[in-house]
Protein backbone atom coordinates (compact mmCIF):
# COMPACT_ATOMS: atom_id res chain seq x y z
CA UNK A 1 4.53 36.12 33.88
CA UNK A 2 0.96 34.28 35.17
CA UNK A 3 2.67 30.86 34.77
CA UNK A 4 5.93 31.54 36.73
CA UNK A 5 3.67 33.82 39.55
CA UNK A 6 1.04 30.95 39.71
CA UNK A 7 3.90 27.81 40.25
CA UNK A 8 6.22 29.98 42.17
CA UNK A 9 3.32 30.29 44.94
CA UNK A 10 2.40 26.46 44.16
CA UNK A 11 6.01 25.91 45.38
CA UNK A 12 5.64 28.19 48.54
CA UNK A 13 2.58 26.61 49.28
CA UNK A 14 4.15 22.90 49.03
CA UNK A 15 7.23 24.30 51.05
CA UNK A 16 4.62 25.78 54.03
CA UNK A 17 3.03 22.00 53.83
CA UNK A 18 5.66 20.08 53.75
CA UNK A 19 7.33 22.38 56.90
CA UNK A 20 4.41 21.52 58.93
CA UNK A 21 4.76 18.02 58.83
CA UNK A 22 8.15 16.87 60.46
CA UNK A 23 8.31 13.56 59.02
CA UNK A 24 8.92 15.40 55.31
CA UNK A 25 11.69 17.06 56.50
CA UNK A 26 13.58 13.29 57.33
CA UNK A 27 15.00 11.67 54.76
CA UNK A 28 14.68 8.34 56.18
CA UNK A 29 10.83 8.78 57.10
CA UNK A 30 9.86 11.19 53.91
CA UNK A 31 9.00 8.65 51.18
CA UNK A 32 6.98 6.05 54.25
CA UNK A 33 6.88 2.01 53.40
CA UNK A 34 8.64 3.21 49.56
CA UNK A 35 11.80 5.01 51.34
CA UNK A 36 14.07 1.68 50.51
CA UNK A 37 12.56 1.14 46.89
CA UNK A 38 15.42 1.24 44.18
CA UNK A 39 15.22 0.80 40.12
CA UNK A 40 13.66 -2.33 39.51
CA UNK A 41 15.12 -4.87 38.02
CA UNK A 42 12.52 -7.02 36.70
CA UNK A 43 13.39 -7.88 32.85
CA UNK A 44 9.69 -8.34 32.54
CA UNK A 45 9.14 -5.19 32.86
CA UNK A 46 8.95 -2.82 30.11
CA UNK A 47 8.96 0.41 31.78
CA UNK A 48 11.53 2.01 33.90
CA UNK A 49 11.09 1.95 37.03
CA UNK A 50 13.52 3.63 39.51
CA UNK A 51 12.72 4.05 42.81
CA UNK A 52 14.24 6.41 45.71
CA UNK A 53 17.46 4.95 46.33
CA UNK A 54 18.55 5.18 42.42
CA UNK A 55 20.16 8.09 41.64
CA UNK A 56 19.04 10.67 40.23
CA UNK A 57 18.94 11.77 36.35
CA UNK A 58 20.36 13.44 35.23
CA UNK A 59 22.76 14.53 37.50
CA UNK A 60 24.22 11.53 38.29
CA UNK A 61 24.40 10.49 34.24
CA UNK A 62 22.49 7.55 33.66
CA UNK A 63 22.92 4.71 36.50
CA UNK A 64 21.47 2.51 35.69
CA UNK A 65 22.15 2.44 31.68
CA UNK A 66 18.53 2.62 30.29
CA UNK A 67 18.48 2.83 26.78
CA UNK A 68 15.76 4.92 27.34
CA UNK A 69 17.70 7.41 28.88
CA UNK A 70 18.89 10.36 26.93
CA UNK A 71 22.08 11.53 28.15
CA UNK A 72 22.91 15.30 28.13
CA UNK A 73 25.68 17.56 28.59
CA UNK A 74 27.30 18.49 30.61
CA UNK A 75 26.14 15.36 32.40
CA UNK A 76 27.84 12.97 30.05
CA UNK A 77 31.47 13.44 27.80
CA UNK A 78 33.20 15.58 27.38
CA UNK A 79 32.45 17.35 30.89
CA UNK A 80 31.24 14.40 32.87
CA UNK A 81 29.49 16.91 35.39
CA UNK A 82 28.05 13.24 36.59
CA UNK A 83 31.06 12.50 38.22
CA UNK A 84 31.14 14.60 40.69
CA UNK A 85 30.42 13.30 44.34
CA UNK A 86 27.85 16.45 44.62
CA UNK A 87 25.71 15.01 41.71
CA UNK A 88 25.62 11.50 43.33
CA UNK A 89 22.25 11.77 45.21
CA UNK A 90 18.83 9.96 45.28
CA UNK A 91 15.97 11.33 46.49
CA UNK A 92 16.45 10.73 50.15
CA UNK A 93 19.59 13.21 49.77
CA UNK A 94 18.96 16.36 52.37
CA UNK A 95 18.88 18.46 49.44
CA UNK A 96 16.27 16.99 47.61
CA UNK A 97 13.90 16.64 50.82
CA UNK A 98 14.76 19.96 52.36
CA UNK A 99 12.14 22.09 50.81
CA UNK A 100 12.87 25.93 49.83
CA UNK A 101 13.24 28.93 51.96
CA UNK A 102 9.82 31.36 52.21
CA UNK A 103 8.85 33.10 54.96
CA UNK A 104 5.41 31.17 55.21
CA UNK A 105 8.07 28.29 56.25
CA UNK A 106 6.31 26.84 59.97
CA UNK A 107 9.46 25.56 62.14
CA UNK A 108 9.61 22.23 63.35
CA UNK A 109 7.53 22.49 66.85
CA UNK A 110 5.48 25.72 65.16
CA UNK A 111 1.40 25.10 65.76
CA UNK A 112 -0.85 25.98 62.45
CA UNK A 113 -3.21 28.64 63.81
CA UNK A 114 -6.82 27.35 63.80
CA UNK A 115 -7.86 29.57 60.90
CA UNK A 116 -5.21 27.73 58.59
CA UNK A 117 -7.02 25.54 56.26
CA UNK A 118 -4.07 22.26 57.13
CA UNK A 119 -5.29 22.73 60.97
CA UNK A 120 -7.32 19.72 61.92
């Protein structure tokens, strides 16, 4: 009960951060100079790379066919949940970069107070 108490508030406290800060809230300004990156290709490479413009795993199956890749239902046959246009996303998708509801949420034009630690 610690564990899920301690990350749930680690995931309000990203969500109250990432509110006050408009340019994490766009999708094409989110990721900065990496917001174009995709899976590198490199065959030098040994490691797998993707970037933000591959899709994402495993919702969208395996994209790019890494052997590394262990493919799960029901995001592979028989129920090819990957498919679906609603699992075709990458990490600029608004879902991914729209952070979770909490009432700590600032809006958009919303001030931090001056006794809030982020306040500079």
């Amino acid at each position: 009960m610690m564990l899920e108490n301690a990350h749930s508030n680690v995931d309000r406290l990203f969500a109250l951060w990432q509110t006050s800060r408009a340019e994490r809230l766009d999708p094409e300004k989110v990721y900065g100079d990496e917001g174009d990156s995709d899976v590198n290709t490199d065959t030098t490479a040994h490691d797998y790379d993707p970037g933000i413009l591959t899709l994402l795993e495993p919702w969208a199956g395996n994209p790019t066919d890494d052997l590394h890749v262990t493919q799960i239902r029901p995001w592979t046959e028989p129920d090819n949940e990957n498919l679906r246009p609603e699992n075709q996303k990458n990490s600029r998708h608004i879902t991914v970069v729209t952070p979770p509801h909490y009432d700590t949420n600032r809006l958009h034009n919303e001030e931090p107070s001056p006794e809030d630690p982020d306040h500079h």
